[in-house]
N, C-alpha and C. Protein backbone atom coordinates (compact mmCIF):
# COMPACT_ATOMS: atom_id res chain seq x y z
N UNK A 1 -16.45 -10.31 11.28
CA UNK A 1 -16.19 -9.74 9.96
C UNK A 1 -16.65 -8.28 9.94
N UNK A 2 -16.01 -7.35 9.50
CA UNK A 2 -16.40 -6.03 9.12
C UNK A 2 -16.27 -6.14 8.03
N UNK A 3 -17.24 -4.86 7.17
CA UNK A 3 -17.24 -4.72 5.79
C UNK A 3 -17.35 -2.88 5.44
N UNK A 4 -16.05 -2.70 4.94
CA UNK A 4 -15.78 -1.27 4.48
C UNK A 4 -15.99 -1.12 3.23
N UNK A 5 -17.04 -0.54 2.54
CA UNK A 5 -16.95 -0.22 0.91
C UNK A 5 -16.88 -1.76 0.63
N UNK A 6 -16.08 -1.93 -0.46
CA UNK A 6 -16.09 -3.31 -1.09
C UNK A 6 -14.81 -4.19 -0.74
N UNK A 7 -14.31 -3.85 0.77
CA UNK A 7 -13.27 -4.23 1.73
C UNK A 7 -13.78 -5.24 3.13
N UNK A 8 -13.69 -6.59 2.96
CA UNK A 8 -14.19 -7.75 3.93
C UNK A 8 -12.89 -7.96 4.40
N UNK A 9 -13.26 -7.38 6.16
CA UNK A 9 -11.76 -7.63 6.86
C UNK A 9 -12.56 -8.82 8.07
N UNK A 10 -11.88 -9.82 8.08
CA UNK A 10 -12.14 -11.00 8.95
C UNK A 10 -10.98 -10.62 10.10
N UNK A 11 -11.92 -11.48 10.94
CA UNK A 11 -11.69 -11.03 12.38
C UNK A 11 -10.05 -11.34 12.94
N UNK A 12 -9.72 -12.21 12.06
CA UNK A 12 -8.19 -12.15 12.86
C UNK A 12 -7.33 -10.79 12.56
N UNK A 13 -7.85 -10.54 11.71
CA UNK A 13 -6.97 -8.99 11.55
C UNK A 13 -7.04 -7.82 12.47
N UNK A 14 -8.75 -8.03 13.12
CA UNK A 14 -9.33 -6.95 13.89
C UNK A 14 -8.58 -7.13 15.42
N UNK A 15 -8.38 -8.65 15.60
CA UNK A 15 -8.94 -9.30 16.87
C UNK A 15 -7.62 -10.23 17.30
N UNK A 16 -6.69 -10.16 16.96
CA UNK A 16 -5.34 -10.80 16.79
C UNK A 16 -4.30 -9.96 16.97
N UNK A 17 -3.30 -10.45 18.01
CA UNK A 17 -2.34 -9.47 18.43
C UNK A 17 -1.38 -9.93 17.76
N UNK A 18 -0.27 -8.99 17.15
CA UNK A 18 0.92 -8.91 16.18
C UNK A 18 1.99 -8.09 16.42
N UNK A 19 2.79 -8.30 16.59
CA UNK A 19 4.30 -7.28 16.18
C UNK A 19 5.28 -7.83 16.08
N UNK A 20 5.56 -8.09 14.56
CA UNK A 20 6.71 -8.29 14.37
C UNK A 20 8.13 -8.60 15.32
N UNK A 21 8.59 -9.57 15.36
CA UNK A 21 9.77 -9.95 16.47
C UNK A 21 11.17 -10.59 15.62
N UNK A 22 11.84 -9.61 14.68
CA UNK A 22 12.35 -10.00 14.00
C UNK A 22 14.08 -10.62 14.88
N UNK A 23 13.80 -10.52 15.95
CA UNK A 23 15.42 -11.00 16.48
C UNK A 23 15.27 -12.72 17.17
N UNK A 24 13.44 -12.95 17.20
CA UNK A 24 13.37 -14.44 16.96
C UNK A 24 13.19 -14.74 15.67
N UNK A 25 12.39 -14.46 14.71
CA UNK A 25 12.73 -14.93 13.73
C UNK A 25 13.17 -14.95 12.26
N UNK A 26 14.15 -14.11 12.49
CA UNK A 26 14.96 -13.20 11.69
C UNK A 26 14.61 -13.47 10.19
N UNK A 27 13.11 -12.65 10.23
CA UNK A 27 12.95 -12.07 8.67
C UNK A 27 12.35 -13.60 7.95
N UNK A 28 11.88 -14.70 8.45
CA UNK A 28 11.97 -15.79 7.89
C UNK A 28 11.16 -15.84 7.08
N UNK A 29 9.95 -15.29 7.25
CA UNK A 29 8.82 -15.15 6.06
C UNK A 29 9.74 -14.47 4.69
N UNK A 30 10.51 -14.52 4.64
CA UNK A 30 11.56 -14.22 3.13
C UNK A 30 11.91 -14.90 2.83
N UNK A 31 11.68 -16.17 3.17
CA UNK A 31 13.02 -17.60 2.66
C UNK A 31 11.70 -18.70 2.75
N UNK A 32 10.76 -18.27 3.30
CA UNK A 32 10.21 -20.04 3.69
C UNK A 32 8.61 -19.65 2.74
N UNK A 33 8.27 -21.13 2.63
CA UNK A 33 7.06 -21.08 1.88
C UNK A 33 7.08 -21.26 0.62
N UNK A 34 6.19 -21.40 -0.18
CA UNK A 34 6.15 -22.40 -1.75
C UNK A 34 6.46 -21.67 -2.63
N UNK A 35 5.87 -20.31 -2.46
CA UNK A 35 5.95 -18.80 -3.68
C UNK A 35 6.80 -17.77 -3.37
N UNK A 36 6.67 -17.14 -4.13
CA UNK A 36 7.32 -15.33 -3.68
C UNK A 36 6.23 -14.63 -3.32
N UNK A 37 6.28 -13.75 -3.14
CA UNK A 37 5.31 -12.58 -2.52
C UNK A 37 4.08 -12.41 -3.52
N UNK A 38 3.13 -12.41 -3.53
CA UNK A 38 2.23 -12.04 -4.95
C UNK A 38 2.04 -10.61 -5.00
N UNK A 39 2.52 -10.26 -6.67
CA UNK A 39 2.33 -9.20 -6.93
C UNK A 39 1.37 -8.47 -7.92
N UNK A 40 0.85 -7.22 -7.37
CA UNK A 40 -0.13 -6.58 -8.23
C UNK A 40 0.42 -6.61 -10.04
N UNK A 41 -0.17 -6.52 -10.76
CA UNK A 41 0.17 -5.53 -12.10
C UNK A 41 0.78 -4.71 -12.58
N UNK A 42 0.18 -3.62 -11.39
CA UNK A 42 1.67 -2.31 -12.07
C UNK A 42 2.84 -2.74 -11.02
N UNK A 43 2.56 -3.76 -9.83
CA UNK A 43 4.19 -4.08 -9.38
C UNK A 43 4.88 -4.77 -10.39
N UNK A 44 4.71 -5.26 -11.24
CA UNK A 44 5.34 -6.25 -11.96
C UNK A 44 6.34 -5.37 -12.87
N UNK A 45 5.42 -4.14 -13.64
CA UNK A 45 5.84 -3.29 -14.37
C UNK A 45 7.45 -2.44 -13.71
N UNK A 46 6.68 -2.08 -12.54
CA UNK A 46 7.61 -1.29 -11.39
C UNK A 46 8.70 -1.85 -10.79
N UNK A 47 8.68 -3.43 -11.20
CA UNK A 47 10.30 -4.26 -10.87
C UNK A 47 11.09 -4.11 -11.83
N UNK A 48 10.29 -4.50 -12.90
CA UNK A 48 10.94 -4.54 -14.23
C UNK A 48 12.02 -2.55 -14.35
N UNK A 49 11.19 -1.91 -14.01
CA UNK A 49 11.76 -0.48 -14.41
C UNK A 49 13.06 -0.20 -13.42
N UNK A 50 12.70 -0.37 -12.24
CA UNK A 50 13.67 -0.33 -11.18
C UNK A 50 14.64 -0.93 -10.84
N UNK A 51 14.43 -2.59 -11.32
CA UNK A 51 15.47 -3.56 -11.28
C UNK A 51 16.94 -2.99 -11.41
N UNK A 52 17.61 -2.64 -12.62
CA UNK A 52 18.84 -1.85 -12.63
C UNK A 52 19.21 -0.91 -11.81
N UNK A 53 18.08 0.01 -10.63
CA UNK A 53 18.68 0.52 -9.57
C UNK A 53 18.54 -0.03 -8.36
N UNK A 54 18.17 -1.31 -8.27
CA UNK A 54 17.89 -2.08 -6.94
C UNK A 54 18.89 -3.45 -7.06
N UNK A 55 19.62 -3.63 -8.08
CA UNK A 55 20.09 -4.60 -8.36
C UNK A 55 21.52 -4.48 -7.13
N UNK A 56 22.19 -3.11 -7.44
CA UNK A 56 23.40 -3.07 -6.21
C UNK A 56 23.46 -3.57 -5.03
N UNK A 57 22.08 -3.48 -4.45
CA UNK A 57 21.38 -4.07 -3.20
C UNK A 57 21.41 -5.26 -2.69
N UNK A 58 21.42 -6.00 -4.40
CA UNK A 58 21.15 -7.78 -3.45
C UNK A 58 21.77 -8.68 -3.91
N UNK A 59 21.47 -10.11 -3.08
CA UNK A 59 23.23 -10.91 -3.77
C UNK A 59 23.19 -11.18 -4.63
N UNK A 60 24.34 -12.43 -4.76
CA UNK A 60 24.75 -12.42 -6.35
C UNK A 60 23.77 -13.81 -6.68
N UNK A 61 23.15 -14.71 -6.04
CA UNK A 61 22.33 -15.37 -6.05
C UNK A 61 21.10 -15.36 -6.42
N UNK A 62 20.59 -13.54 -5.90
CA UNK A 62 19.74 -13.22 -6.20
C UNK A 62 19.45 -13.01 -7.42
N UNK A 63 20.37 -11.76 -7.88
CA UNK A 63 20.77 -10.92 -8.64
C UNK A 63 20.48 -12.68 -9.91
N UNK A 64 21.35 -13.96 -10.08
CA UNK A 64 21.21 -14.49 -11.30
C UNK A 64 20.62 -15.35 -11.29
N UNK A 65 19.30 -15.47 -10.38
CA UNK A 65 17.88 -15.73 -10.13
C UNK A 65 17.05 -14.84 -10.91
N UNK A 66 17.27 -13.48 -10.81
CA UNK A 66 16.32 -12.49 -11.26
C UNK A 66 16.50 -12.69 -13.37
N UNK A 67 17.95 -12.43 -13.33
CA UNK A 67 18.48 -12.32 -14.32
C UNK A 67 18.03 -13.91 -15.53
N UNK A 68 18.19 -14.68 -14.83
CA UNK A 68 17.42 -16.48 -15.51
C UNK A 68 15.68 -16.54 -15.70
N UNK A 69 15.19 -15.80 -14.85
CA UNK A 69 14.25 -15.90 -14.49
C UNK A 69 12.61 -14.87 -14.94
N UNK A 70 13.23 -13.92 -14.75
CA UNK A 70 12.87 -12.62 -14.83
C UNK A 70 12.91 -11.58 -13.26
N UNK A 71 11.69 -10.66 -13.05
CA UNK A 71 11.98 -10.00 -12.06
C UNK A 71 11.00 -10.41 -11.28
N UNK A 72 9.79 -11.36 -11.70
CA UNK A 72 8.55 -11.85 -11.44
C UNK A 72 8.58 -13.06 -12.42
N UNK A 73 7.71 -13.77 -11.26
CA UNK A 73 7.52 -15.41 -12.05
C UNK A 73 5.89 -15.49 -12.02
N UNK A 74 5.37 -16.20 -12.86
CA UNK A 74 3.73 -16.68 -12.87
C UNK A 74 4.14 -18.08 -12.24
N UNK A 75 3.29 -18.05 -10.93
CA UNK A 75 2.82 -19.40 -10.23
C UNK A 75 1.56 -20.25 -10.69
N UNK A 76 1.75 -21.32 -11.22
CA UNK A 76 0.41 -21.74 -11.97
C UNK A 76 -0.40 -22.43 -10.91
N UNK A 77 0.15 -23.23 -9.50
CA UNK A 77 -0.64 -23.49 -8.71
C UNK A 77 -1.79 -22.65 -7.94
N UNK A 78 -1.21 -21.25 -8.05
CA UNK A 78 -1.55 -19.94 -7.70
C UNK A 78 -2.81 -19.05 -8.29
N UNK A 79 -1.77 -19.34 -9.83
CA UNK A 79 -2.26 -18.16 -10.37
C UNK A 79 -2.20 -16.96 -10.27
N UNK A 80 -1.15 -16.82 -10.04
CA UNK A 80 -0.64 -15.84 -9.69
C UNK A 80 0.51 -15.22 -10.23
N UNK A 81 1.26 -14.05 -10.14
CA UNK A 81 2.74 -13.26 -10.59
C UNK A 81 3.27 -13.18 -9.11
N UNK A 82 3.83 -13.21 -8.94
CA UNK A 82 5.26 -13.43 -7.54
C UNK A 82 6.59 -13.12 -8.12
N UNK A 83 7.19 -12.51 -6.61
CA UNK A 83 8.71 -12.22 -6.72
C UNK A 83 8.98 -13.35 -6.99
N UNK A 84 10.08 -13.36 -7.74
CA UNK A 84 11.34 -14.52 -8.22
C UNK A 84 11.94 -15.26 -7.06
N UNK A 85 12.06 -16.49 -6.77
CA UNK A 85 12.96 -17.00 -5.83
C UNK A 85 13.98 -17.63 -6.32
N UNK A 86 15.01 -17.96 -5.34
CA UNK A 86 16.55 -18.39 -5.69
C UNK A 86 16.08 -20.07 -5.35
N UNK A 87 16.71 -20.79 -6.89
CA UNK A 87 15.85 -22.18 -7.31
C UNK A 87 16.45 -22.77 -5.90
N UNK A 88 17.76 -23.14 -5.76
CA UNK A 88 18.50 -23.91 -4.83
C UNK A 88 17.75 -23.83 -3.53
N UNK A 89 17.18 -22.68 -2.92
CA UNK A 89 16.81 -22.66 -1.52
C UNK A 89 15.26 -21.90 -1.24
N UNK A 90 14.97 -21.46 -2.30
CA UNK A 90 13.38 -20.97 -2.46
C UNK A 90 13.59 -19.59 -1.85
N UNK A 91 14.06 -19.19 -1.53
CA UNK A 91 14.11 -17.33 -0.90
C UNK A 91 13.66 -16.86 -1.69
N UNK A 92 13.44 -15.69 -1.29
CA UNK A 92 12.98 -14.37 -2.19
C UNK A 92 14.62 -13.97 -3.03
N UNK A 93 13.94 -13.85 -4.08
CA UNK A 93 15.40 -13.29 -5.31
C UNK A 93 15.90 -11.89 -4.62
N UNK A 94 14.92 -10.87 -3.90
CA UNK A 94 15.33 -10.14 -3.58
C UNK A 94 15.61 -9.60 -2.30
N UNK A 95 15.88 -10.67 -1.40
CA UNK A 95 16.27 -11.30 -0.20
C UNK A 95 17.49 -10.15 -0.02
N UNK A 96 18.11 -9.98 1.36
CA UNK A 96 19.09 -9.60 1.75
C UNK A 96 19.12 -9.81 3.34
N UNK A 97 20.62 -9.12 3.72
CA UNK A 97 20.67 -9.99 5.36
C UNK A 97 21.35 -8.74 5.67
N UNK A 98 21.14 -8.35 7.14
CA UNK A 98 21.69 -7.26 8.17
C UNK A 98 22.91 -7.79 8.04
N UNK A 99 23.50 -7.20 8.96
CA UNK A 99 24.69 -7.71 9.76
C UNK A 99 24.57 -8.48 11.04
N UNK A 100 23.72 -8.37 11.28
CA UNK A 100 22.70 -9.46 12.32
C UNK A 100 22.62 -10.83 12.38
N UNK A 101 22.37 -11.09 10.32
CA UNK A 101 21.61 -12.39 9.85
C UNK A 101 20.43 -11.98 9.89
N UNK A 102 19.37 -11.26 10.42
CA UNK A 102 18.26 -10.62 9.94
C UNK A 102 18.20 -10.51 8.26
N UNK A 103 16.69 -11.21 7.68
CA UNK A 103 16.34 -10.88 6.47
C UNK A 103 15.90 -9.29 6.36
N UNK A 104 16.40 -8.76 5.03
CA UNK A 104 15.84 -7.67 4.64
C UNK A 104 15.87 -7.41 3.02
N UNK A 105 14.50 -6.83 2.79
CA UNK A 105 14.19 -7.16 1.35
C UNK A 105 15.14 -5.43 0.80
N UNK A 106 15.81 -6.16 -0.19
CA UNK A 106 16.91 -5.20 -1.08
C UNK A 106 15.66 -4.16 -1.43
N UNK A 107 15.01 -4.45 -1.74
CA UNK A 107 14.12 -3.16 -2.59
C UNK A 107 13.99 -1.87 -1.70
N UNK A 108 13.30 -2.85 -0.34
CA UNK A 108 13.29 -2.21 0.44
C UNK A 108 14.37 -0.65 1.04
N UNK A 109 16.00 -1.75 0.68
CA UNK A 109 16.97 -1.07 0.95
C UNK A 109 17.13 -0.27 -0.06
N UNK A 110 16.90 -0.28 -0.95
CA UNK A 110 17.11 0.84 -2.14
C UNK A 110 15.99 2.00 -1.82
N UNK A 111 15.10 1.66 -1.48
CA UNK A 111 14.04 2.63 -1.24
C UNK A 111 14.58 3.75 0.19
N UNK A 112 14.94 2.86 1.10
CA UNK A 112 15.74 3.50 2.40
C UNK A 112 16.92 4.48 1.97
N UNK A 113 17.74 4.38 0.75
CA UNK A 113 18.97 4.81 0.70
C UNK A 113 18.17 6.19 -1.04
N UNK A 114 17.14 6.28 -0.94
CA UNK A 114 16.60 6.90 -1.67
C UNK A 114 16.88 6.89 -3.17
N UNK A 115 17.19 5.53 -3.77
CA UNK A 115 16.98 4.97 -5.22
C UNK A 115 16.09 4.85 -5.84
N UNK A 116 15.24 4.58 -5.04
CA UNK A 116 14.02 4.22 -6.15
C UNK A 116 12.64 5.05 -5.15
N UNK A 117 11.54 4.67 -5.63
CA UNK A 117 10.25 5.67 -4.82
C UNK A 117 9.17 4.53 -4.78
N UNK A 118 9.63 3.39 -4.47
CA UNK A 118 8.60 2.08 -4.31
C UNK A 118 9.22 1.13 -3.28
N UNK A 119 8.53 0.76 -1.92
CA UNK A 119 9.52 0.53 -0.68
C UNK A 119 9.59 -0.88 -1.15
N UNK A 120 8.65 -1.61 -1.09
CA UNK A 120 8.27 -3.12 -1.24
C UNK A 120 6.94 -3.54 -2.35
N UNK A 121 6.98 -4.81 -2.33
CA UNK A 121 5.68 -5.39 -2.40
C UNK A 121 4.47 -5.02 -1.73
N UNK A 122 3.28 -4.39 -2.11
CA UNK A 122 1.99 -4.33 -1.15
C UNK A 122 1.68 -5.53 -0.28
N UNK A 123 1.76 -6.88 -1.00
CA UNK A 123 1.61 -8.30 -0.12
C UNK A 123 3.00 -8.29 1.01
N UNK A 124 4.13 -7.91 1.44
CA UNK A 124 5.11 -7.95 2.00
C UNK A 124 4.43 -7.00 3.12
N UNK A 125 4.30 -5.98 3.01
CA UNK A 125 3.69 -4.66 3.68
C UNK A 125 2.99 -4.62 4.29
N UNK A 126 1.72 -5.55 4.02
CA UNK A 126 0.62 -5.98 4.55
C UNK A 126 0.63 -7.44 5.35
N UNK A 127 1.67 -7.96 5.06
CA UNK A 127 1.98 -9.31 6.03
C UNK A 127 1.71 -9.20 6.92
N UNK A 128 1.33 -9.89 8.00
CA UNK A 128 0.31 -11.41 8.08
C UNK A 128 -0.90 -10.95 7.70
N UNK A 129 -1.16 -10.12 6.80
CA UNK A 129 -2.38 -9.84 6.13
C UNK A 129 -2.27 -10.37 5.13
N UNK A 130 -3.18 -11.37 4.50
CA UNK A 130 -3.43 -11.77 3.38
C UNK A 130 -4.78 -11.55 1.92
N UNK A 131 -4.71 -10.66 0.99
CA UNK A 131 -5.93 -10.07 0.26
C UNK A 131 -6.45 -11.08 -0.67
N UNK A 132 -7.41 -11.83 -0.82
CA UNK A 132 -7.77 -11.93 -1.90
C UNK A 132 -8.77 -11.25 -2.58
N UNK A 133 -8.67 -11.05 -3.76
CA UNK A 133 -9.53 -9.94 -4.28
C UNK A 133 -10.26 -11.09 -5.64
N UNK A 134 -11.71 -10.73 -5.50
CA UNK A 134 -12.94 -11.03 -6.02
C UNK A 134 -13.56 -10.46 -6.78
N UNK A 135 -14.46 -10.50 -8.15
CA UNK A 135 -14.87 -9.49 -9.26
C UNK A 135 -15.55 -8.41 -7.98
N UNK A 136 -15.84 -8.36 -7.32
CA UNK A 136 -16.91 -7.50 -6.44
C UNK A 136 -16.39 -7.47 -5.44
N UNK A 137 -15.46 -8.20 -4.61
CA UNK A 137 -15.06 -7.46 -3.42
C UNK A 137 -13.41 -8.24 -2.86
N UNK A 138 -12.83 -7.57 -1.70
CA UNK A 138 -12.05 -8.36 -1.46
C UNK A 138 -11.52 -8.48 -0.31
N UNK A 139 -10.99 -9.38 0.11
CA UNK A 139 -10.79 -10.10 1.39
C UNK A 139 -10.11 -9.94 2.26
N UNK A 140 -9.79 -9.73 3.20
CA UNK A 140 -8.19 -9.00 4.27
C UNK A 140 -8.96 -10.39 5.46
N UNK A 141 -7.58 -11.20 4.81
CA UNK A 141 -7.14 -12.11 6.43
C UNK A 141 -6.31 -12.54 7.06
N UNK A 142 -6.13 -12.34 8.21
CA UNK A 142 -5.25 -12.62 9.11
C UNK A 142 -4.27 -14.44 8.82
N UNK A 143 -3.29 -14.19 8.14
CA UNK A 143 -2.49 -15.66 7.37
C UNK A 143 -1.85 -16.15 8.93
N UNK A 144 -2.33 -17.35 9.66
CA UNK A 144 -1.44 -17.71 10.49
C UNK A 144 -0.79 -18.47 10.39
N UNK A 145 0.79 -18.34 10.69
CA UNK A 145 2.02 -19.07 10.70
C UNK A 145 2.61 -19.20 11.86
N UNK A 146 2.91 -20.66 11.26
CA UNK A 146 4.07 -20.73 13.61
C UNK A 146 5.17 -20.06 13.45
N UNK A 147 6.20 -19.62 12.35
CA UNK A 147 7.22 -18.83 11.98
C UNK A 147 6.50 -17.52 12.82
N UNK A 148 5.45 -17.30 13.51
CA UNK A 148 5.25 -16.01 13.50
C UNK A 148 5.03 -16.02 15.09
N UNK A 149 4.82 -17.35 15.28
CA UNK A 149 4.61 -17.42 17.01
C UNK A 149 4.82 -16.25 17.85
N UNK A 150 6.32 -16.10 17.95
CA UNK A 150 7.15 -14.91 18.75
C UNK A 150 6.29 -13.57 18.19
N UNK A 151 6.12 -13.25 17.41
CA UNK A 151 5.41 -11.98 16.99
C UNK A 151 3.72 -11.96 17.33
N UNK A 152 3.12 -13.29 17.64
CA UNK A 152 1.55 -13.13 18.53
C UNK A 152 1.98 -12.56 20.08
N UNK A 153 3.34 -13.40 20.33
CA UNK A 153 3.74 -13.44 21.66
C UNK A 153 3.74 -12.26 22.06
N UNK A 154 4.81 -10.99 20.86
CA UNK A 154 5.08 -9.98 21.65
C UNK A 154 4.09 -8.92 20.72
N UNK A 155 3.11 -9.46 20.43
CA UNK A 155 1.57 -8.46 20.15
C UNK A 155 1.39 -8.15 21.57
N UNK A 156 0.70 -9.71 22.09
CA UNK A 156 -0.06 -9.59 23.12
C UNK A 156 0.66 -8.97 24.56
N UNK A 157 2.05 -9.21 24.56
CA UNK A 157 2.66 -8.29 25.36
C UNK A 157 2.70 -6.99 25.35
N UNK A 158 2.53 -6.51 23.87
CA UNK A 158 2.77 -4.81 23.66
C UNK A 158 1.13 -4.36 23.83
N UNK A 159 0.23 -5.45 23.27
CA UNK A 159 -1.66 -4.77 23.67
C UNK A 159 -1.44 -4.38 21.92
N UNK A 160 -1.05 -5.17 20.84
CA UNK A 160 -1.34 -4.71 19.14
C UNK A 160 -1.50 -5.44 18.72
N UNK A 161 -3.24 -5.03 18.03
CA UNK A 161 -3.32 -5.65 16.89
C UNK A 161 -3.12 -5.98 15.77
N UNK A 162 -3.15 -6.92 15.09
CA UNK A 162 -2.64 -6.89 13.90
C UNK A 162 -2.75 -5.59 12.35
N UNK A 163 -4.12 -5.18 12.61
CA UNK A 163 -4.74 -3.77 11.80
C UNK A 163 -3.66 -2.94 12.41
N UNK A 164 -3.27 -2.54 13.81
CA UNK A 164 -2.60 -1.29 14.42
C UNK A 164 -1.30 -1.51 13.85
N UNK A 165 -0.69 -2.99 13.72
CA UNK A 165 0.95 -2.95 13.22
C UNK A 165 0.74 -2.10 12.25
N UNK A 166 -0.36 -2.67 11.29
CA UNK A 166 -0.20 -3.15 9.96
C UNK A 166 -0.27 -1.17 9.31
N UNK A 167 -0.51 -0.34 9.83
CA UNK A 167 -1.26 1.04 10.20
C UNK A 167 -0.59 1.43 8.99
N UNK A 168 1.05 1.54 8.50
CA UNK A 168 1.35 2.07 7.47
C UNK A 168 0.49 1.63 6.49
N UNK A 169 0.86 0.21 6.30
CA UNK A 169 0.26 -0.68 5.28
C UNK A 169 -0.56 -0.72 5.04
N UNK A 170 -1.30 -0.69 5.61
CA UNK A 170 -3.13 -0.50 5.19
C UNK A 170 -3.54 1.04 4.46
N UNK A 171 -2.79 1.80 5.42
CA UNK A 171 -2.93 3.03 4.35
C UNK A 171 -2.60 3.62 3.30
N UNK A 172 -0.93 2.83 3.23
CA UNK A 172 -0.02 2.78 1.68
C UNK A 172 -1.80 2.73 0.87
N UNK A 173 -1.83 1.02 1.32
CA UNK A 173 -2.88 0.20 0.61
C UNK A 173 -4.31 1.04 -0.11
N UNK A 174 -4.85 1.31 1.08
CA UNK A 174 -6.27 1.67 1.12
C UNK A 174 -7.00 2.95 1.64
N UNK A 175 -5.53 3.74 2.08
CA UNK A 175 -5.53 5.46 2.14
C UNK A 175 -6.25 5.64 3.67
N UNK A 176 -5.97 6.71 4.49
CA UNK A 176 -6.27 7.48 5.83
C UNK A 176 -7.42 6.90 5.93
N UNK A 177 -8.59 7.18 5.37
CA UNK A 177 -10.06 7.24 5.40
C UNK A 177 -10.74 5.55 6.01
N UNK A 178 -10.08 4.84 5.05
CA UNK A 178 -9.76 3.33 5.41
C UNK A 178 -9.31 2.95 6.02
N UNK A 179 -8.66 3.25 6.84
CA UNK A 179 -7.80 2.70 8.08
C UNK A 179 -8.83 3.48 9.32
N UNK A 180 -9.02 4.70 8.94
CA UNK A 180 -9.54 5.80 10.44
C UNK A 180 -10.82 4.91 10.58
N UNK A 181 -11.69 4.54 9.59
CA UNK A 181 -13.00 3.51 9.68
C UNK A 181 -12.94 2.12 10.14
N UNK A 182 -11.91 1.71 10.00
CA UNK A 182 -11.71 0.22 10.54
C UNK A 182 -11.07 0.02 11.82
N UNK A 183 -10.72 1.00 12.31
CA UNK A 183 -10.36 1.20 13.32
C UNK A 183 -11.49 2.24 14.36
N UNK A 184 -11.96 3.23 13.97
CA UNK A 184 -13.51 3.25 14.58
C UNK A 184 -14.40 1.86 14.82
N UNK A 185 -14.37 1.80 14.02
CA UNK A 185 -15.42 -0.18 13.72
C UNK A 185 -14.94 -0.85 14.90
N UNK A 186 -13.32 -0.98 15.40
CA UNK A 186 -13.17 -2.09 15.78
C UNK A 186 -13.67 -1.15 17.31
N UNK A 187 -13.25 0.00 17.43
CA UNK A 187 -13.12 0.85 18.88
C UNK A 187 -14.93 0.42 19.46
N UNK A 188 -15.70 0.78 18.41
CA UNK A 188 -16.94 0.80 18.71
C UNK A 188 -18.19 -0.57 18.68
N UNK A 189 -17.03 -1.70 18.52
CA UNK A 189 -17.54 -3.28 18.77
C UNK A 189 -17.33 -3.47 19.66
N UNK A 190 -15.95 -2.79 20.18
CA UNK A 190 -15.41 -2.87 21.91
C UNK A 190 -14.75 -4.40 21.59
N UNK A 191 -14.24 -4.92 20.31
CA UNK A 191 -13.61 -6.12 19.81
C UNK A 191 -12.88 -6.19 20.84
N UNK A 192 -12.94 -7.67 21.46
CA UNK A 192 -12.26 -8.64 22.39
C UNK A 192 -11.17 -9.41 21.21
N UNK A 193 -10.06 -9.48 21.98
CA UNK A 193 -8.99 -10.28 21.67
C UNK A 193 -9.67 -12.06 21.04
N UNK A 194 -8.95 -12.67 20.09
CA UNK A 194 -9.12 -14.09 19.66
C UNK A 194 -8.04 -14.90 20.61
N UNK A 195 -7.03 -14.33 21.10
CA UNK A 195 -6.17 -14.80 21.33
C UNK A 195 -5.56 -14.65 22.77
N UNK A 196 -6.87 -14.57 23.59
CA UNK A 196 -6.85 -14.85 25.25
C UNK A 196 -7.30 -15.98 25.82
């Protein structure tokens, strides 16, 4: 465990190899699992505002998921606010597909095609990072899934950790300063792999 300011990062994040391998498993963390993505506060606000320019983006499934539903749902098992999912198959409402069959989140694509100025979800961004946050502090851990197998696989082939994928995201998150320290931390534990 390291501890930055009022930031508890457990060791699979430090110590766990990751990279994304989306051509095994094309985007699946978008479709599978009980909830939608959990979202902050002002994300909730920031769907609601943007929705009408992100809407072109995604299907029509989505699109009257969002529209029945809202743009965010409260999970009571949770407790939580989450993206909307499509009832019939549980996806993300704001799901979309390459030309591949690769998942890709519409927001995302609106943000790429310069519509809106908000890429994703912070919880999406930070995947296989998982936060829980506490009156006093909060939590960064490494969420393991077998959907993610292929992506330990080709961590440990590329030599990345999960913090190094995660490098945008953490700093979107928790700014330069926070990332340059947790990554000193890990350089200067001389942190050994979990996953040799």
């Amino acid at each position: 465990m390291i501890i930055i300011g009022d930031k508890l990062i457990g060791d699979g994040v430090t110590r766990k190899s990751f990279v994304c391998n989306l051509d095994a498993c094309k985007g699946a963390c978008c479709w599978e699992g009980d909830f939608g993505a959990p979202l902050e506060q002002e994300e909730m606000e920031t769907l609601d505002k943007i929705y009408d320019k992100v809407k072109p983006f995604l299907r029509p499934e989505g699109i009257k998921a969002i529209e029945e539903q809202g743009t965010s749902v409260f999970v009571e098992q949770e407790r939580i606010q989450a993206t909307t999912l499509v009832p019939h198959n549980a996806a993300c409402a704001y799901l979309t597909y390459e030309d591949n069959g690769t998942a890709k989140c519409g927001i995302e694509k609106a943000y790429e095609a310069g519509v809106v100025d908000y890429p994703k979800p912070i919880s999406c961004h930070l995947y296989p990072i998982r936060v829980t946050k506490y009156p006093t502090h909060e939590l960064l851990e490494y969420d393991e899934w077998d959907i993610c197998a292929a992506a330990c696989t080709n961590g440990k082939k590329l030599d990345v950790r999960v913090f190094e994928f995660l490098k945008g995201a953490l700093t979107r998150a928790y700014g330069e300063e926070f990332y340059e320290q947790l990554k000193q931390t890990v350089i200067h534990r001389g942190g050994e792999l979990l996953d040799e």
